[in-house]
C-alpha atoms as a PDB file:
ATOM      1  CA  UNK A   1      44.462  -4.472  -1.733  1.00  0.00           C
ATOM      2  CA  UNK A   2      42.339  -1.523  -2.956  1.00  0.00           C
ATOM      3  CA  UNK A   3      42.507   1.674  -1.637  1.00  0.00           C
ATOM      4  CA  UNK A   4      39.697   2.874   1.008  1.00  0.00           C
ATOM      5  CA  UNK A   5      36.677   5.132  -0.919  1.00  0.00           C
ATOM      6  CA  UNK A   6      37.750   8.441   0.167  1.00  0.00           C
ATOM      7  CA  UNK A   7      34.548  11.264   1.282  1.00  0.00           C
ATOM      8  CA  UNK A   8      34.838  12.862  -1.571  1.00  0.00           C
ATOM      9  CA  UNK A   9      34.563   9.907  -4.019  1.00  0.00           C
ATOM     10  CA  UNK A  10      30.875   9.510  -5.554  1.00  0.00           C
ATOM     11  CA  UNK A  11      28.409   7.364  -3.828  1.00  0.00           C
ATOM     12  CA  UNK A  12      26.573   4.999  -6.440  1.00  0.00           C
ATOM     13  CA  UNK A  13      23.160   3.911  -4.676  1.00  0.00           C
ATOM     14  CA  UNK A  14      22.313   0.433  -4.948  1.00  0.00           C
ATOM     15  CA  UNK A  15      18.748  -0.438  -6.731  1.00  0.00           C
ATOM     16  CA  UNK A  16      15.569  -2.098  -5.283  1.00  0.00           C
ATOM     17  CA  UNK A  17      13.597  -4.462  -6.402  1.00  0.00           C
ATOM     18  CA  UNK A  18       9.394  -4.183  -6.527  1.00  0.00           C
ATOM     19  CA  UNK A  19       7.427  -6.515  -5.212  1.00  0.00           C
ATOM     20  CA  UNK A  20       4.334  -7.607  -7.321  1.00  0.00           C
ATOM     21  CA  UNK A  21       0.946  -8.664  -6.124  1.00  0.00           C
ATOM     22  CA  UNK A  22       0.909 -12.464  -6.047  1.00  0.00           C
ATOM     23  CA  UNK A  23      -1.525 -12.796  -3.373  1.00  0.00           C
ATOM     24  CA  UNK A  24      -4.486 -11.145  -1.938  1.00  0.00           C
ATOM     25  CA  UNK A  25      -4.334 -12.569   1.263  1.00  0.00           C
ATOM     26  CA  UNK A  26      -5.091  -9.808   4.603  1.00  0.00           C
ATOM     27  CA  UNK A  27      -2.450  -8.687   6.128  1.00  0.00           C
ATOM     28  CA  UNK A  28      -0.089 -10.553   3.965  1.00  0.00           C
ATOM     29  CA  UNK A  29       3.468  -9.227   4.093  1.00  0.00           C
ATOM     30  CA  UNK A  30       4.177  -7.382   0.494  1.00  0.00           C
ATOM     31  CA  UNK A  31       7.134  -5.516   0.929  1.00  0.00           C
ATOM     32  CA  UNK A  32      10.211  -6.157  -0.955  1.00  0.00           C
ATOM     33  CA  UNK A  33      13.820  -6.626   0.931  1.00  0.00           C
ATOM     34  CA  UNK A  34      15.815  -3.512   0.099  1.00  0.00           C
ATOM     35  CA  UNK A  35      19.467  -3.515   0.286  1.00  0.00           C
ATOM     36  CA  UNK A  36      21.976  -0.796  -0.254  1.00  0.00           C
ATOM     37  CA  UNK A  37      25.208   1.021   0.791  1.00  0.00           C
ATOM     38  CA  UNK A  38      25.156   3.040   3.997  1.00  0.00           C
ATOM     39  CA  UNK A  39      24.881   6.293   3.081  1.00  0.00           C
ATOM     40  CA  UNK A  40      27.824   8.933   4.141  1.00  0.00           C
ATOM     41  CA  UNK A  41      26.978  11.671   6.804  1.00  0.00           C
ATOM     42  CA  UNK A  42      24.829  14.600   6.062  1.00  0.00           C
ATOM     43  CA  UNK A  43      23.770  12.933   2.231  1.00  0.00           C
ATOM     44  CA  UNK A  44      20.982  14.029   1.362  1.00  0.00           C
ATOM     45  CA  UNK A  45      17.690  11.707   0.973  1.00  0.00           C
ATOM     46  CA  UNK A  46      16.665  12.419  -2.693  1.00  0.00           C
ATOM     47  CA  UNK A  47      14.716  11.061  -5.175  1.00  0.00           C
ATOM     48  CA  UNK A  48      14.832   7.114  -4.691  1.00  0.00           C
ATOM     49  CA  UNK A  49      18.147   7.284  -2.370  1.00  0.00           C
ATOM     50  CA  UNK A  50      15.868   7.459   0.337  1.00  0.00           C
ATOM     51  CA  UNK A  51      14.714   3.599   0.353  1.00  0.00           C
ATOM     52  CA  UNK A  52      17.914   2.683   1.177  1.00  0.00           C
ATOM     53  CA  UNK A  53      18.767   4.726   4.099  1.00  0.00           C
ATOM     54  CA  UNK A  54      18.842   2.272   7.067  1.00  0.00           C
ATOM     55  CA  UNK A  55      16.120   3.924   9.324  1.00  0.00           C
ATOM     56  CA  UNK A  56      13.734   4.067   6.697  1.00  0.00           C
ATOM     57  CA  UNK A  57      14.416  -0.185   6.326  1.00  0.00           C
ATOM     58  CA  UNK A  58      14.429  -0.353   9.787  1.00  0.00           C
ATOM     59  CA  UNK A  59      10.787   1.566   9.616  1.00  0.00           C
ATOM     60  CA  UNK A  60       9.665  -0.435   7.029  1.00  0.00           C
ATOM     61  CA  UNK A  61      10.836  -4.151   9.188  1.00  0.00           C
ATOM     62  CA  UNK A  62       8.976  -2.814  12.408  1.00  0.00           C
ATOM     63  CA  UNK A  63       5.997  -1.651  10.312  1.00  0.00           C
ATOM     64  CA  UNK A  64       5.804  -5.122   8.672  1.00  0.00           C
ATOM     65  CA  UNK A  65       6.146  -7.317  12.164  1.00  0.00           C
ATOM     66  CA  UNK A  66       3.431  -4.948  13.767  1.00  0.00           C
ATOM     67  CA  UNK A  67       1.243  -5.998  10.685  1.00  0.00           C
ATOM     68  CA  UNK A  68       2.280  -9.782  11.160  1.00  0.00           C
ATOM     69  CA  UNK A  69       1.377  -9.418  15.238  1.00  0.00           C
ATOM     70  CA  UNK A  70      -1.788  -7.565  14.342  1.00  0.00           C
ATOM     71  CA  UNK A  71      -2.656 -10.934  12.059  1.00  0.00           C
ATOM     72  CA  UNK A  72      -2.234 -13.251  14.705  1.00  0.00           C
ATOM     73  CA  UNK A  73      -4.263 -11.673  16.703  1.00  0.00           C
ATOM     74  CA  UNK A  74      -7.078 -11.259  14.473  1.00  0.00           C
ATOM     75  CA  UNK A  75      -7.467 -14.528  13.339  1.00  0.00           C
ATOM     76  CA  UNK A  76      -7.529 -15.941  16.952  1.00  0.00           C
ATOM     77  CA  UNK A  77      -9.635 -13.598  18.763  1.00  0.00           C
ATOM     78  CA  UNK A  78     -12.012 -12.375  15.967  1.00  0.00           C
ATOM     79  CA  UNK A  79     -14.683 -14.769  16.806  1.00  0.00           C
ATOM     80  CA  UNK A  80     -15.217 -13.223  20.059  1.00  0.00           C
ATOM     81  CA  UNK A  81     -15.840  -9.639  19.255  1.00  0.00           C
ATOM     82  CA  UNK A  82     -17.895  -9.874  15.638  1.00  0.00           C
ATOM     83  CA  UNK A  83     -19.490 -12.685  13.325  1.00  0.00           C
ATOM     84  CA  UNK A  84     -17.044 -13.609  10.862  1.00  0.00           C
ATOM     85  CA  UNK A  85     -19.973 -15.028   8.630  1.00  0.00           C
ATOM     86  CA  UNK A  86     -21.071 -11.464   8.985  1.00  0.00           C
ATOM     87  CA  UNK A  87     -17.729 -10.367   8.185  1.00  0.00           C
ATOM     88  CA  UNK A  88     -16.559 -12.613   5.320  1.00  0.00           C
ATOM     89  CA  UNK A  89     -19.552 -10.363   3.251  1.00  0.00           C
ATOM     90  CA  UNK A  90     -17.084  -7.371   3.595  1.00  0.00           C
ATOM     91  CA  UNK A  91     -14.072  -8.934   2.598  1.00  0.00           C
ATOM     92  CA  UNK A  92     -16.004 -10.739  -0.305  1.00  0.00           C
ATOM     93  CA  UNK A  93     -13.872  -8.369  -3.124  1.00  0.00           C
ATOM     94  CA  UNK A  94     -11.175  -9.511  -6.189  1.00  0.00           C
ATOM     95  CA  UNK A  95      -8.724  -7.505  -7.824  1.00  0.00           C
ATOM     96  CA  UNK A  96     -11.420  -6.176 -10.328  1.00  0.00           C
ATOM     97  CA  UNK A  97     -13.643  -4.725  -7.179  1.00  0.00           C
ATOM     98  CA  UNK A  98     -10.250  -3.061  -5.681  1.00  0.00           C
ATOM     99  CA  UNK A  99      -9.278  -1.434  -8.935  1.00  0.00           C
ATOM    100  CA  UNK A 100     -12.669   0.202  -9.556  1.00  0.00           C
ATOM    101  CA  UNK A 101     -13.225   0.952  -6.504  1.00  0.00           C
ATOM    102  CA  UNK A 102     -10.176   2.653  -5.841  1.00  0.00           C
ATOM    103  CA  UNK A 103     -10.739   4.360  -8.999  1.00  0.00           C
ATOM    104  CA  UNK A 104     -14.297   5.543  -7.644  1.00  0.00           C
ATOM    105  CA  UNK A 105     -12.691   7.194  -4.467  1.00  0.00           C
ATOM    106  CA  UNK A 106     -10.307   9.014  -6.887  1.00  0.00           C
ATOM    107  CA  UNK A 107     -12.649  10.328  -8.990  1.00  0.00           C
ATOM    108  CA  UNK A 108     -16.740  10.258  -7.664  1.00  0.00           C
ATOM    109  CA  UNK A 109     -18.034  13.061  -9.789  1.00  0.00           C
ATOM    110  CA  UNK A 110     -18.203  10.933 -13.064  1.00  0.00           C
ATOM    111  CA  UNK A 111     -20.196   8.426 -10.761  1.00  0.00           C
ATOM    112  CA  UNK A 112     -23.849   8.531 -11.838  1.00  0.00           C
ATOM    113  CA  UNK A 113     -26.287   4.993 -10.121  1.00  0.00           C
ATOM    114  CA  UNK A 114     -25.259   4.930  -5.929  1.00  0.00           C
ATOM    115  CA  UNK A 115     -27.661   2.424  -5.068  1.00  0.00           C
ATOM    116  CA  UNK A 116     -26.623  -1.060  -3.854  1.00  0.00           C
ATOM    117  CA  UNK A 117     -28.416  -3.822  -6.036  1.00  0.00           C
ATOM    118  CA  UNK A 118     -30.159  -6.464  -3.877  1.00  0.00           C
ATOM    119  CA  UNK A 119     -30.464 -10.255  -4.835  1.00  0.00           C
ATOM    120  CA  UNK A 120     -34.063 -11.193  -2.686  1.00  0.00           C
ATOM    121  CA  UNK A 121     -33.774  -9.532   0.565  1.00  0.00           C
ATOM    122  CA  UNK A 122     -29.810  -9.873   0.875  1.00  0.00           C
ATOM    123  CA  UNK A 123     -27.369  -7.236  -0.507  1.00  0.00           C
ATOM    124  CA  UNK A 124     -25.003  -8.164  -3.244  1.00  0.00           C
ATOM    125  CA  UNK A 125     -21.379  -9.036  -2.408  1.00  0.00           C
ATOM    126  CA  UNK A 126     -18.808  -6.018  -2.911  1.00  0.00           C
ATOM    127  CA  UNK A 127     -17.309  -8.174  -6.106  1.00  0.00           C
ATOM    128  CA  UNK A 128     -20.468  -7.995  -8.139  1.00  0.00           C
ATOM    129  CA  UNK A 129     -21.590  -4.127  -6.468  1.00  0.00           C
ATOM    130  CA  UNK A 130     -19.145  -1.670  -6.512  1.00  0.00           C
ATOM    131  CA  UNK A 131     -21.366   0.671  -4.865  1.00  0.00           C
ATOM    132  CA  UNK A 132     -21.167  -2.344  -1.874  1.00  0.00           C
ATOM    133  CA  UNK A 133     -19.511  -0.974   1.288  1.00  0.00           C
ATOM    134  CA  UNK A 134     -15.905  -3.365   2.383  1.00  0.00           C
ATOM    135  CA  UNK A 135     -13.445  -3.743   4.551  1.00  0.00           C
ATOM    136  CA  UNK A 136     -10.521  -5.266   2.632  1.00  0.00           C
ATOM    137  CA  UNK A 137      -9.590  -1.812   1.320  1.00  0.00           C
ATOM    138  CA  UNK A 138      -9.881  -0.038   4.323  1.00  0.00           C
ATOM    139  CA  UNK A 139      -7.850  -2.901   6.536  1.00  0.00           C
ATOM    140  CA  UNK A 140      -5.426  -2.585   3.768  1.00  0.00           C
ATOM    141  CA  UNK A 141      -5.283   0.928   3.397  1.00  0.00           C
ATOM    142  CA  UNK A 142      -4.936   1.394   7.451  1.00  0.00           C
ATOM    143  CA  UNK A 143      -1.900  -1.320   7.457  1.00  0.00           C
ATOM    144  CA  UNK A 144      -0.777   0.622   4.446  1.00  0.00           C
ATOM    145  CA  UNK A 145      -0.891   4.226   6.016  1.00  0.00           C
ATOM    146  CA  UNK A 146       1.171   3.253   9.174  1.00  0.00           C
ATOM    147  CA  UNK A 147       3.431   1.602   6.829  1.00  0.00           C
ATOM    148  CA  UNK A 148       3.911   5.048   4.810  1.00  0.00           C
ATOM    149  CA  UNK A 149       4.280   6.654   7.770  1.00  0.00           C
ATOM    150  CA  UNK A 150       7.176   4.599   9.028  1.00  0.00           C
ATOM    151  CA  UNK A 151       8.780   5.408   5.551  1.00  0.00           C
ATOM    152  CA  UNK A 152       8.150   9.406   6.345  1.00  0.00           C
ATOM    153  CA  UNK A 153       9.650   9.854   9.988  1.00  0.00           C
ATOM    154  CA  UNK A 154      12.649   7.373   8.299  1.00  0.00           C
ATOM    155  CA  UNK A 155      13.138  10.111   5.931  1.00  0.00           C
ATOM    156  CA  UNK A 156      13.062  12.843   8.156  1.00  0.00           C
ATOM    157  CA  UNK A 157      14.783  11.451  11.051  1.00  0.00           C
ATOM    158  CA  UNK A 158      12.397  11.027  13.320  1.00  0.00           C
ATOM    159  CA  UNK A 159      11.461   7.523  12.884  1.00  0.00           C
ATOM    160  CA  UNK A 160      11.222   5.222  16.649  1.00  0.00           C
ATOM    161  CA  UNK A 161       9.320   1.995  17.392  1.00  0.00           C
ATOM    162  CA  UNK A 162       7.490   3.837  20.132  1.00  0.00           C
ATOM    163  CA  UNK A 163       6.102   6.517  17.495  1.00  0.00           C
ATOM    164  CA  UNK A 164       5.286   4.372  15.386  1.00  0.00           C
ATOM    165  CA  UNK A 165       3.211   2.249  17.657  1.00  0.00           C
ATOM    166  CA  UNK A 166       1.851   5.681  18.534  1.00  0.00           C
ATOM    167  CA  UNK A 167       0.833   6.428  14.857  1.00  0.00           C
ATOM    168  CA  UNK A 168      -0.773   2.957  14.741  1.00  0.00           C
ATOM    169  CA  UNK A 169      -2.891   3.225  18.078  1.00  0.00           C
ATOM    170  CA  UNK A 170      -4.002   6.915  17.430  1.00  0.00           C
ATOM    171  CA  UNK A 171      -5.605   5.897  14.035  1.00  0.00           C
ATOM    172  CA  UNK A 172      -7.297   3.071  15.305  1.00  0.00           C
ATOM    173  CA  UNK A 173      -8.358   4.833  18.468  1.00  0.00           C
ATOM    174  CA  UNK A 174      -9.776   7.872  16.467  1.00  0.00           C
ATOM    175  CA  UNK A 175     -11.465   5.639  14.205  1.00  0.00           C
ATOM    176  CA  UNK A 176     -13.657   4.334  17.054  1.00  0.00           C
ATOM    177  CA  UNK A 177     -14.288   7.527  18.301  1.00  0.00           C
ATOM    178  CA  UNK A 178     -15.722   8.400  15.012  1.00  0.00           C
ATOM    179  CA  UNK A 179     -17.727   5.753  14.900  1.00  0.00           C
ATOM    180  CA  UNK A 180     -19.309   6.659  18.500  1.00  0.00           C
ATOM    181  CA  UNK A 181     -19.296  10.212  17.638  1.00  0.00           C
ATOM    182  CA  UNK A 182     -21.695   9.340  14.348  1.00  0.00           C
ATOM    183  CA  UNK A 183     -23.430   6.808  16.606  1.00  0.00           C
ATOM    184  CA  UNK A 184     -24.232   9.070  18.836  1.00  0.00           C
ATOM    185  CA  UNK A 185     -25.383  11.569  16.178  1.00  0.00           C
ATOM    186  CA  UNK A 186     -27.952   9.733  15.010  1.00  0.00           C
ATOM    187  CA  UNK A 187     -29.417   9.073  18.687  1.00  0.00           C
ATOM    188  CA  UNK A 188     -29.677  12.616  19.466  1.00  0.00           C
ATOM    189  CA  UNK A 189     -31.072  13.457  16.089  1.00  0.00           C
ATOM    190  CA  UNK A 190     -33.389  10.489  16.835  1.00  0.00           C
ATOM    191  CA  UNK A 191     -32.891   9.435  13.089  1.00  0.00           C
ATOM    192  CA  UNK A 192     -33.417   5.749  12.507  1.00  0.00           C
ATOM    193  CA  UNK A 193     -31.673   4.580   9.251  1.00  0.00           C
ATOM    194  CA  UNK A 194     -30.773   1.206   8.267  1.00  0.00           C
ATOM    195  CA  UNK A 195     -26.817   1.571   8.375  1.00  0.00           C
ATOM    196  CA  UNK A 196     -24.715  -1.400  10.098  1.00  0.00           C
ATOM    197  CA  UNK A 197     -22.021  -0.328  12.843  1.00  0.00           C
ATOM    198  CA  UNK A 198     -19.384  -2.046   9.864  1.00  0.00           C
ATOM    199  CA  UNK A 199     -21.151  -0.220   6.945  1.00  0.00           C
ATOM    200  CA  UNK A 200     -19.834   2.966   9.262  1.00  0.00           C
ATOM    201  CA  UNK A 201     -16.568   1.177   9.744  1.00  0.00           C
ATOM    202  CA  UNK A 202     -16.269   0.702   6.170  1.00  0.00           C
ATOM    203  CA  UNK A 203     -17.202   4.052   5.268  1.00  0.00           C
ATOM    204  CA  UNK A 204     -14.898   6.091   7.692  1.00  0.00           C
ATOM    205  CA  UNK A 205     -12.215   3.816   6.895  1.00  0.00           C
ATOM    206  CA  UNK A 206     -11.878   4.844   3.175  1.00  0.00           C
ATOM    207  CA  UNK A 207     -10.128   8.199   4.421  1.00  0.00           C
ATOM    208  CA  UNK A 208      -7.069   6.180   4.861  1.00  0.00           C
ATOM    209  CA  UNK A 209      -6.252   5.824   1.316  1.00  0.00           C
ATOM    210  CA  UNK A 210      -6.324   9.818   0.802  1.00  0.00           C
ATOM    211  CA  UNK A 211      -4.540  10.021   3.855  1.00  0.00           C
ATOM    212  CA  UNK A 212      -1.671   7.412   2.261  1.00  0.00           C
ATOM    213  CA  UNK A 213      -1.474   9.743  -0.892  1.00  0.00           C
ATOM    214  CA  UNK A 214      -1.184  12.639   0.986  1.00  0.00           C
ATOM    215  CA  UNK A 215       1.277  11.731   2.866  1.00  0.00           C
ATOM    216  CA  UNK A 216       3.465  10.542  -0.160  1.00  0.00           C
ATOM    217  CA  UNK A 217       2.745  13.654  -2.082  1.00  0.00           C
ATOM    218  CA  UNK A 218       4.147  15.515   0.940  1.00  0.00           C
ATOM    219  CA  UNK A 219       7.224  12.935   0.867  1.00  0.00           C
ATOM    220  CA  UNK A 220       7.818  13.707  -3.040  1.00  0.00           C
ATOM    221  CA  UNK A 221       6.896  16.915  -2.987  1.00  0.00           C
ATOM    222  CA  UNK A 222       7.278  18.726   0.025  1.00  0.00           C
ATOM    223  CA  UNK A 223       4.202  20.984   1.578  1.00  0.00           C
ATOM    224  CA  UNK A 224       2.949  21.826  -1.656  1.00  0.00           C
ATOM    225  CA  UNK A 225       2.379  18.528  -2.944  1.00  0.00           C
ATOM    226  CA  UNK A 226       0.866  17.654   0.674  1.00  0.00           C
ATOM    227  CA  UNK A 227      -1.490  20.441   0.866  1.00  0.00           C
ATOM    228  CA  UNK A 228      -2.850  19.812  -3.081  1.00  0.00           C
ATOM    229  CA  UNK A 229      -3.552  16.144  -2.920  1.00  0.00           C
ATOM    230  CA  UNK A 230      -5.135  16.300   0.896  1.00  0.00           C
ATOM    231  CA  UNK A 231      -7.462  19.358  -0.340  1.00  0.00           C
ATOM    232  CA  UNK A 232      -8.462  17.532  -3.630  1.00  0.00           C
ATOM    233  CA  UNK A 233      -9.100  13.940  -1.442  1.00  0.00           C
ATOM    234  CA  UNK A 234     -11.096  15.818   1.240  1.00  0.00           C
ATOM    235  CA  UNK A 235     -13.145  17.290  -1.242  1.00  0.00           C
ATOM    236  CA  UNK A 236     -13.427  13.658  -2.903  1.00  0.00           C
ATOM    237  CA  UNK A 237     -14.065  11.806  -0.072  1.00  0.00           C
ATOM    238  CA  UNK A 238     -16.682  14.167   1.310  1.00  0.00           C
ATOM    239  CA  UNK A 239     -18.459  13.906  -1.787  1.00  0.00           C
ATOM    240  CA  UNK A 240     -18.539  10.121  -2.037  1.00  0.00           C
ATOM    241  CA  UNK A 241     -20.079   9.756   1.759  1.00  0.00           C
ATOM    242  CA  UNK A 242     -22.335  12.116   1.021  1.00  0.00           C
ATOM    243  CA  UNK A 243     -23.642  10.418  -2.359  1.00  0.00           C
ATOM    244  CA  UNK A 244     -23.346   6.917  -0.937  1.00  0.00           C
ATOM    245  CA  UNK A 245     -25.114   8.105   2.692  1.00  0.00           C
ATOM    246  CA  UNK A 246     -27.962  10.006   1.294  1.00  0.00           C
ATOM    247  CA  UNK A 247     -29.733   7.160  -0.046  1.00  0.00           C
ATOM    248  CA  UNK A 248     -29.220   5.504   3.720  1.00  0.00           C
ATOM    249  CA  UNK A 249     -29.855   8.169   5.788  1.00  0.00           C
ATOM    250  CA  UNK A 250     -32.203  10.184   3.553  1.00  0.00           C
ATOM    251  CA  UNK A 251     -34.371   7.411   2.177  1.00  0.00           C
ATOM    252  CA  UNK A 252     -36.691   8.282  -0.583  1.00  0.00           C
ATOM    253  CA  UNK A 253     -40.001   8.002   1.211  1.00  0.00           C
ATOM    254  CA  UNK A 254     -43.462  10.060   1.286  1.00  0.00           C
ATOM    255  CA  UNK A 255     -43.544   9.686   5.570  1.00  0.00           C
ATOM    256  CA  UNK A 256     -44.663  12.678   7.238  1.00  0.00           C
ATOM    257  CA  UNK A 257     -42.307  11.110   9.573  1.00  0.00           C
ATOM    258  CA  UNK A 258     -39.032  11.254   7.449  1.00  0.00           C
ATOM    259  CA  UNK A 259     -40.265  14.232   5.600  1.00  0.00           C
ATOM    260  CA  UNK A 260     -40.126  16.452   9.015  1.00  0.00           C
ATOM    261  CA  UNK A 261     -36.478  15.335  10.017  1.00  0.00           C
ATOM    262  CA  UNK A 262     -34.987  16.161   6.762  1.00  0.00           C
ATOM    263  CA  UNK A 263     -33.436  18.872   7.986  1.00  0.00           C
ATOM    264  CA  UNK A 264     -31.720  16.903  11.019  1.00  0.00           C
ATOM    265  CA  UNK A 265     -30.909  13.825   8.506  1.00  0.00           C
ATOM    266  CA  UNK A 266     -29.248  17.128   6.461  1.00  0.00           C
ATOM    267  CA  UNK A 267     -27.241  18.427   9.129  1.00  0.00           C
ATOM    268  CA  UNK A 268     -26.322  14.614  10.106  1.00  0.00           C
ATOM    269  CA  UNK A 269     -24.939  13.565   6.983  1.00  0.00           C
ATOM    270  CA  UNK A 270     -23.173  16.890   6.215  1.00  0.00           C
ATOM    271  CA  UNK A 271     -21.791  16.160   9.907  1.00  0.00           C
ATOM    272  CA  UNK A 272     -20.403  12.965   8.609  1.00  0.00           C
ATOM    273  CA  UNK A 273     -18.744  14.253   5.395  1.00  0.00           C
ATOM    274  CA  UNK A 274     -17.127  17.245   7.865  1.00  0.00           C
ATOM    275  CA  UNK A 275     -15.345  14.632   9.944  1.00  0.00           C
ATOM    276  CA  UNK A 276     -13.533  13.047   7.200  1.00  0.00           C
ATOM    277  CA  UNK A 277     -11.191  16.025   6.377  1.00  0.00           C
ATOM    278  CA  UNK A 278     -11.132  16.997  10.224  1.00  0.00           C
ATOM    279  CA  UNK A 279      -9.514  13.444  11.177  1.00  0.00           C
ATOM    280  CA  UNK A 280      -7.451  13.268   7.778  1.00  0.00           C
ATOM    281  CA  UNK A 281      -5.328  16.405   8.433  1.00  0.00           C
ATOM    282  CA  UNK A 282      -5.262  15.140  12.085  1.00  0.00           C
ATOM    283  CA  UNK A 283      -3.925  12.020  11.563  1.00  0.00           C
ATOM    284  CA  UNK A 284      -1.598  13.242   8.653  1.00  0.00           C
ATOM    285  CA  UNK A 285      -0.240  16.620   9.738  1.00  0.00           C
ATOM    286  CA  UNK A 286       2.917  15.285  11.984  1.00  0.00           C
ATOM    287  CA  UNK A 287       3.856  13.488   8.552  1.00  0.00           C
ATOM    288  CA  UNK A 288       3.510  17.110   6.684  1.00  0.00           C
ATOM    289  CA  UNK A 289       7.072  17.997   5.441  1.00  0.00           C
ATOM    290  CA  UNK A 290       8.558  21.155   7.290  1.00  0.00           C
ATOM    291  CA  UNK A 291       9.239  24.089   5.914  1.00  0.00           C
ATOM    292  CA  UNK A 292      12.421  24.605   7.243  1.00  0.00           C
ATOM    293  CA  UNK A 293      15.399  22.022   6.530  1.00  0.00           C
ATOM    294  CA  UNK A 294      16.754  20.507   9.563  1.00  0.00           C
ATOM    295  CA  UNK A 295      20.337  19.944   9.360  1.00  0.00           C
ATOM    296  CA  UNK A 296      21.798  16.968  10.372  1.00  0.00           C
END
C-alpha cells in the first residue's frame, strides 16, 4: 500500500477541458465539467488552479441550473408578456453577426455608416445589419455575467446560492429601472422618437459584456486590470449609444419642431450614455478584487 501524500509533498493540479461552441441555442448549457484534486488548506488560487477549487465548481453548477430554470420559464410564459413574432426579429443573428458585432462594441471609433438599412418599410434582420439592435447577445451576455460572477466570489470565498441569486435579481431589476428611468426621460423632455421599449432593452443590455470583461480583468489581474478595462468599456460603450441613438433620437430633419428641442434631445441622449458607466461600476464593484489579501 502506498504511503499517504504528506503536506509538504507538491500538489499537481489536474487539467480542464474547453468546451467548444456546437450550438447556438439560448440559454443552452456551455460549460465544460471540471474535475480536479481538492486543494490543501490555505493554497493559494493562482493562475488556472482556481477552476478547480470546489466552490468555484459549485458556483459554476448553481449558475448553470439558474440558467436552465430561467429557460423553462421563458419558453412557457413568454407568450404572455411580449410577441414572440416581434421577438424572433431580435434573436434573428448567426455566428458571423455575433463576431462583428462583438467586435463593434470593442472597438466603435473605426465605425464609420450607423444607419440601419431598411428592406420596404421593415428593418433588416440583425444577420444582414450589423448596425441592427438584438437581444441574443445581451441575453447571453446577462446569463454570462452572473455566471462570471459565480466564478469571482468562488475565488474569493465568498461565493453562496443566496448571493448569487442576489447578483442575478439586482441586474435584472436595475435593468428595468433603466429602462423606466429613459422612458420617463423622454416624457418629460416631451421628445417623441421612434425607439421600441426592446430597441432600449437591447441597447442597455450591451453593458453586460464590458461588465463580463471587467470583471475577469479584475479576476486576472487584480484592481488594476479591473479599473483599465471598465474605464476603456465605459468610454466604448458610451460612445456606441451615443452614435447608434443620435440618428433615433436626433433625426435629421428641417422641423422647427425638432430643431427647437435639440438641446433637450442633447441632454437626453448624453443622459443615456451617462447611465451606462453609472450601472456598470454598480453592478460590478462587489466583484472588484480587494486590495488587501484576506487570509484564510
Amino acid at each position: 500500500m502506498d504511503p499517504p501524500m504528506s503536506a509538504h509533498q507538491r500538489h499537481q493540479p489536474g487539467g480542464y477541458g474547453g468546451g467548444g461552441m456546437g450550438s447556438s441555442h439560448l440559454f443552452d448549457d456551455t460549460s465544460a465539467d471540471q474535475h480536479g484534486p481538492m486543494p490543501g488548506p490555505g493554497q493559494q488560487y493562482a493562475g488556472v488552479d482556481f477552476l478547480q477549487a470546489p466552490v468555484t465548481n459549485m458556483a459554476f453548477q448553481y449558475g448553470t441550473n439558474m440558467a436552465s430554470q430561467g429557460k423553462e420559464y421563458v419558453e412557457k410564459n413568454l407568450d404572455r408578456f411580449v410577441s414572440v413574432s416581434k421577438l424572433k426579429y431580435y434573436f434573428a443573428v448567426d455566428t458571423g453577426y455575433v463576431v462583428k458585432k462583438l467586435g463593434l462594441l470593442l472597438f466603435p471609433f473605426t465605425h464609420k455608416n450607423w444607419a440601419v438599412q431598411y428592406n420596404k418599410s421593415e428593418p433588416v434582420a440583425p444577420r444582414y445589419e450589423i448596425n441592427a439592435p438584438d437581444l441574443y447577445i445581451p441575453v447571453m451576455a446577462f446569463v454570462t455575467y452572473v455566471l462570471v460572477a459565480g466564478l469571482v466570489l468562488g475565488t474569493q470565498n465568498r461565493f453562496t446560492p443566496e448571493q448569487l441569486g442576489i447578483t442575478a435579481s439586482s441586474a435584472l431589476i436595475w435593468l428595468v429601472v433603466e429602462i423606466m428611468a429613459i422612458l420617463f426621460s423622454m416624457y418629460v423632455c416631451n421628445v417623441q422618437a421612434e425607439v421600441k421599449t426592446l430597441d432600449l432593452l437591447a441597447f442597455c443590455g450591451y453593458k453586460y459584456f464590458g461588465m463580463i470583461l471587467s470583471s475577469l480583468a479584475g479576476l486576472l489581474f487584480n484592481s488594476t486590470g479591473y479599473y483599465t478595462v471598465f474605464i476603456y468599456m465605459s468610454i466604448t460603450d458610451a460612445f456606441f449609444l451615443i452614435r447608434t441613438l443620435r440618428l433615433i433620437i436626433m433625426p435629421e430633419t428641417e422641423s422647427d419642431s425638432i430643431a427647437r428641442t435639440s438641446k433637450r434631445r442633447i441632454y437626453l441622449l448624453l443622459f443615456i450614455a451617462a447611465l451606462q458607466p453609472f450601472f456598470m461600476y454598480f453592478l460590478t464593484n462587489h466583484l472588484r478584487p480587494s486590495t488587501t489579501t484576506v487570509e484564510s
